[in-house]
Protein backbone atom coordinates (compact mmCIF):
# COMPACT_ATOMS: atom_id res chain seq x y z
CA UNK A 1 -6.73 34.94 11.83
CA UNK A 2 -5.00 37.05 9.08
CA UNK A 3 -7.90 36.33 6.48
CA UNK A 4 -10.71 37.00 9.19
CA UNK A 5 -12.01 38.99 6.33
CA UNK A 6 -13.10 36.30 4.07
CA UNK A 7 -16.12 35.52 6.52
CA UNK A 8 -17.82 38.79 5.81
CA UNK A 9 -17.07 38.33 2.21
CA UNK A 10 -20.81 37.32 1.05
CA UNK A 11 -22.12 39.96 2.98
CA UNK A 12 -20.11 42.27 1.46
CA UNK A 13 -21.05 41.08 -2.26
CA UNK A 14 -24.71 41.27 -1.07
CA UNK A 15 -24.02 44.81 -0.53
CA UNK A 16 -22.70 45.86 -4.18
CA UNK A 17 -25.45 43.08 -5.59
CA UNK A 18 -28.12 45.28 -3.97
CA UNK A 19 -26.08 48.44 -5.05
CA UNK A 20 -25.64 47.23 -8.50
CA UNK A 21 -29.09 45.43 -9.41
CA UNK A 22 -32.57 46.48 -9.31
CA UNK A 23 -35.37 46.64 -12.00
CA UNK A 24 -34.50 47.07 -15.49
CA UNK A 25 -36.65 50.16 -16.12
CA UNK A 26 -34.38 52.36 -14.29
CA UNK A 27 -31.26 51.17 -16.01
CA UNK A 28 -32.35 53.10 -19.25
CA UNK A 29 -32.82 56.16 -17.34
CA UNK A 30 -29.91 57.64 -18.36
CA UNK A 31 -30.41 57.59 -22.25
CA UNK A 32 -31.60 55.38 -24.61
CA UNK A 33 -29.13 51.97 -25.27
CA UNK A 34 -27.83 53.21 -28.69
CA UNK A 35 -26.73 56.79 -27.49
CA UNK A 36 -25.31 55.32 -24.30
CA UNK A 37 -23.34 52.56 -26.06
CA UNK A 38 -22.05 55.43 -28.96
CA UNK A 39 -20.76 57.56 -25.90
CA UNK A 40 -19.38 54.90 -24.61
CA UNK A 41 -17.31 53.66 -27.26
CA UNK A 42 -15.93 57.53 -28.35
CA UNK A 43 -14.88 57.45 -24.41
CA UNK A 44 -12.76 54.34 -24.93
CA UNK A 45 -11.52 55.30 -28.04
CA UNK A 46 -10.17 58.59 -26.88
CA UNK A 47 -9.32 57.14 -23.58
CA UNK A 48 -7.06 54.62 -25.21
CA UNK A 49 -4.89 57.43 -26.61
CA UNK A 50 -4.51 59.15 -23.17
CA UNK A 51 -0.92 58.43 -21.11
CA UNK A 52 -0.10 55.73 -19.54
CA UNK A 53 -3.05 53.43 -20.64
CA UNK A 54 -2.75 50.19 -21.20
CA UNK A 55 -5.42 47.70 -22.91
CA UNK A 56 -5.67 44.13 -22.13
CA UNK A 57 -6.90 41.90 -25.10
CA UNK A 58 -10.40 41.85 -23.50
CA UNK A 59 -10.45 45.39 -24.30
CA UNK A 60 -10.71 46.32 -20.60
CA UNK A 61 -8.50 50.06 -20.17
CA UNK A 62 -6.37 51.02 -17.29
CA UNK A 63 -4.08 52.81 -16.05
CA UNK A 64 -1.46 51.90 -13.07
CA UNK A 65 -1.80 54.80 -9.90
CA UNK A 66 0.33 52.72 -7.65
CA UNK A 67 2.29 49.78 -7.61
CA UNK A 68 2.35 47.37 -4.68
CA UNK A 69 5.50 45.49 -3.80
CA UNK A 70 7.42 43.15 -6.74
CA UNK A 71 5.97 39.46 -6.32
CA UNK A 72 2.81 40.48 -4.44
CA UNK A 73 0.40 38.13 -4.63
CA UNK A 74 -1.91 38.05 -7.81
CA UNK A 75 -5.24 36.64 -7.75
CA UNK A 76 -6.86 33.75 -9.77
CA UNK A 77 -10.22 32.46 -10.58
CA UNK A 78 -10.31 30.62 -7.70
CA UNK A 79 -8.98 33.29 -5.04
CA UNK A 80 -11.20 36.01 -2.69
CA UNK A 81 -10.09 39.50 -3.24
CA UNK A 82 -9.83 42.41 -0.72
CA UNK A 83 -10.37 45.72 -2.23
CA UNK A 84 -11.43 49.38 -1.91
CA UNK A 85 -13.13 50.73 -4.87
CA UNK A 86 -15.04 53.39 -6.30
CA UNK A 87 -17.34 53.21 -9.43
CA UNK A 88 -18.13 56.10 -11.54
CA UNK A 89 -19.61 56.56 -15.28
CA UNK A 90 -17.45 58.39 -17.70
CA UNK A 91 -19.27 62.02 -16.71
CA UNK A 92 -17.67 61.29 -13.24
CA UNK A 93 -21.24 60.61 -11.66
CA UNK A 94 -19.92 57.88 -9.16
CA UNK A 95 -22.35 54.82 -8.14
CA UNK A 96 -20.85 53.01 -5.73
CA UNK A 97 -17.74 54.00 -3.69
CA UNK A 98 -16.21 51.42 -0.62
CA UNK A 99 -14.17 54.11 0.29
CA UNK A 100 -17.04 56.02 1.45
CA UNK A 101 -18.63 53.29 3.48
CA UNK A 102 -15.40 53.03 4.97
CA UNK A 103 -15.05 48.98 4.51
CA UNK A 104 -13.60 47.16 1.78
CA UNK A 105 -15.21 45.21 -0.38
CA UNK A 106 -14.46 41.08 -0.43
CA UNK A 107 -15.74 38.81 -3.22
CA UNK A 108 -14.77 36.00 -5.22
CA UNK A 109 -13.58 36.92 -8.81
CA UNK A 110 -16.42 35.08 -10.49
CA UNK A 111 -19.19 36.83 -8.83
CA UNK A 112 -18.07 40.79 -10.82
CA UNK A 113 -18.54 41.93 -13.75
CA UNK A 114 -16.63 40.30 -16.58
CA UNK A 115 -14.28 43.74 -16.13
CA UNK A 116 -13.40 43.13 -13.08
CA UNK A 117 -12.24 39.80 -13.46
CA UNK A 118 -10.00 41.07 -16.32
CA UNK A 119 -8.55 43.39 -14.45
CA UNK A 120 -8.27 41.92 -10.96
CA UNK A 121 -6.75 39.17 -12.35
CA UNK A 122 -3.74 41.08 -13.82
CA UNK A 123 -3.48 43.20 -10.52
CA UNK A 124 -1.03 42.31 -7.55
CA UNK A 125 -1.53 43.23 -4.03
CA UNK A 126 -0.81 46.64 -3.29
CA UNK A 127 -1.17 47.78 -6.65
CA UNK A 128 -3.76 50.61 -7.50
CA UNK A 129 -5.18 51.00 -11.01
CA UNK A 130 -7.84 53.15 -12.77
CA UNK A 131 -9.91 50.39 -14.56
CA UNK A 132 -12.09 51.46 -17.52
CA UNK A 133 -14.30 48.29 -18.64
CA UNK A 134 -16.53 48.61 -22.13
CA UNK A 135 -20.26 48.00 -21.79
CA UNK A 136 -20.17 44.56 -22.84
CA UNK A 137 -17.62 43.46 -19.98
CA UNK A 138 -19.79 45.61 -17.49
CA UNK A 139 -23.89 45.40 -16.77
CA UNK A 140 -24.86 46.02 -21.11
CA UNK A 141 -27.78 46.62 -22.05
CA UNK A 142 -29.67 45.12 -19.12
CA UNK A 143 -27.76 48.27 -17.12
CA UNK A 144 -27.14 47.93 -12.98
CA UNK A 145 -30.17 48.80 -11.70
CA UNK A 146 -30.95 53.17 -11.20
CA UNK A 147 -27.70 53.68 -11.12
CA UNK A 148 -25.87 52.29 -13.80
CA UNK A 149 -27.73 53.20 -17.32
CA UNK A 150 -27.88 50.38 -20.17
CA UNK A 151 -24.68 50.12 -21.95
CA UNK A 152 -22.63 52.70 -20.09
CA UNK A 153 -18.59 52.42 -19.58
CA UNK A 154 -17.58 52.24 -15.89
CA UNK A 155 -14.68 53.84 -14.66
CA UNK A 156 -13.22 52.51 -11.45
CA UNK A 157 -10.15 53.62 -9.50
CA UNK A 158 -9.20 49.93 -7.72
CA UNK A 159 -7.15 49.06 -4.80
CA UNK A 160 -5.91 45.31 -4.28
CA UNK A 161 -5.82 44.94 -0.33
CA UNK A 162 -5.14 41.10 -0.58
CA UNK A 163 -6.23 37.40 -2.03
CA UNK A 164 -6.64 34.56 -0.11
CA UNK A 165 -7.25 31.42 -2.16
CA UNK A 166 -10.55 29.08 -1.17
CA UNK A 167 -9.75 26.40 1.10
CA UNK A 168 -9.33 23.23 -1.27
CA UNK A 169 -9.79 25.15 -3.97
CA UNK A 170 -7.10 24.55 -6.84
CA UNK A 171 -4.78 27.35 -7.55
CA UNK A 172 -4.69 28.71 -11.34
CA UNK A 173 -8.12 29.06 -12.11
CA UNK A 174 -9.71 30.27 -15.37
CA UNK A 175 -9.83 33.70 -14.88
CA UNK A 176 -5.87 33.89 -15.43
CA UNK A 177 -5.73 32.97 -19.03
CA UNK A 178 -9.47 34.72 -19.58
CA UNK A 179 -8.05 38.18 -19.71
């Protein structure tokens, strides 16, 4: 079946839940929510300056590595995406990385960070982007667990492997016009 991925798909999103979330004391671990958020924002601000980035209205950043084939597939709020990933903070300290596990990651747009979505939805398949999300549209101030510290940017370098749309599911779902 050519979407025989989409069955390990919520095992997968356990995987980065687990990854992601764990007790709120840790989040703060790496500074105190005021200096974390002020770093954060003179990150963006340069990074918004640098070549080649682009800023969707959300205020999500990135930048476009690669881009997959004209009229690839693009994903909506209603579609399972395919990707390899890795997640790093803006001193390059990376999380989370799919690349090393050596197995994509599959999850359904709504179940990411509010980044993600913004992003993902304005990706096609085969495309690769550097995505650069402000605290808000990441984890905030509750932070992702040891980790990810309270209101930190995330920086992620993104590959789109491939959507599949939910059985029954209606096409051109909210996360399309969200951006």
């Amino acid at each position: 079946m050519r979407y025989g991925w989409v069955r390990t798909a919520a095992a997968a999103a356990m995987t980065l839940v687990l990854v992601a979330c764990g007790g709120g004391e840790d989040a703060a671990a790496g500074g105190d929510a005021a200096s974390n958020l002020a770093a954060a924002e003179a990150f963006l601000t340069k990074n918004a300056t640098a070549e080649g980035i682009q800023t969707l209205p959300s205020g999500v950043q990135y930048k476009i590595i690669k881009s997959g084939p004209a009229g690839g597939a693009k994903p909506d709020g209603n579609d399972l995406v395919l990707v390899n990933y890795e997640g790093s903070l803006i001193d390059g300290t990376v999380f989370d990385s799919s690349f090393e596990r050596g197995q994509p990651y599959a999850t359904h747009l709504d179940q990411v960070v509010p980044g993600w979505t913004a992003a993902l939805s304005q990706m096609k398949v085969g495309d690769e982007w550097m995505i650069y999300i402000p605290p808000a549209l990441g984890y905030g101030e509750a932070g992702g667990g040891a980790k990810i510290p309270s209101n930190a940017a995330l920086v992620f370098r993104v590959q789109l492997l491939d959507v599949a749309n939910i059985p029954g599911a209606p096409r051109g779902g909210p996360t399309s016009t969200q951006v």
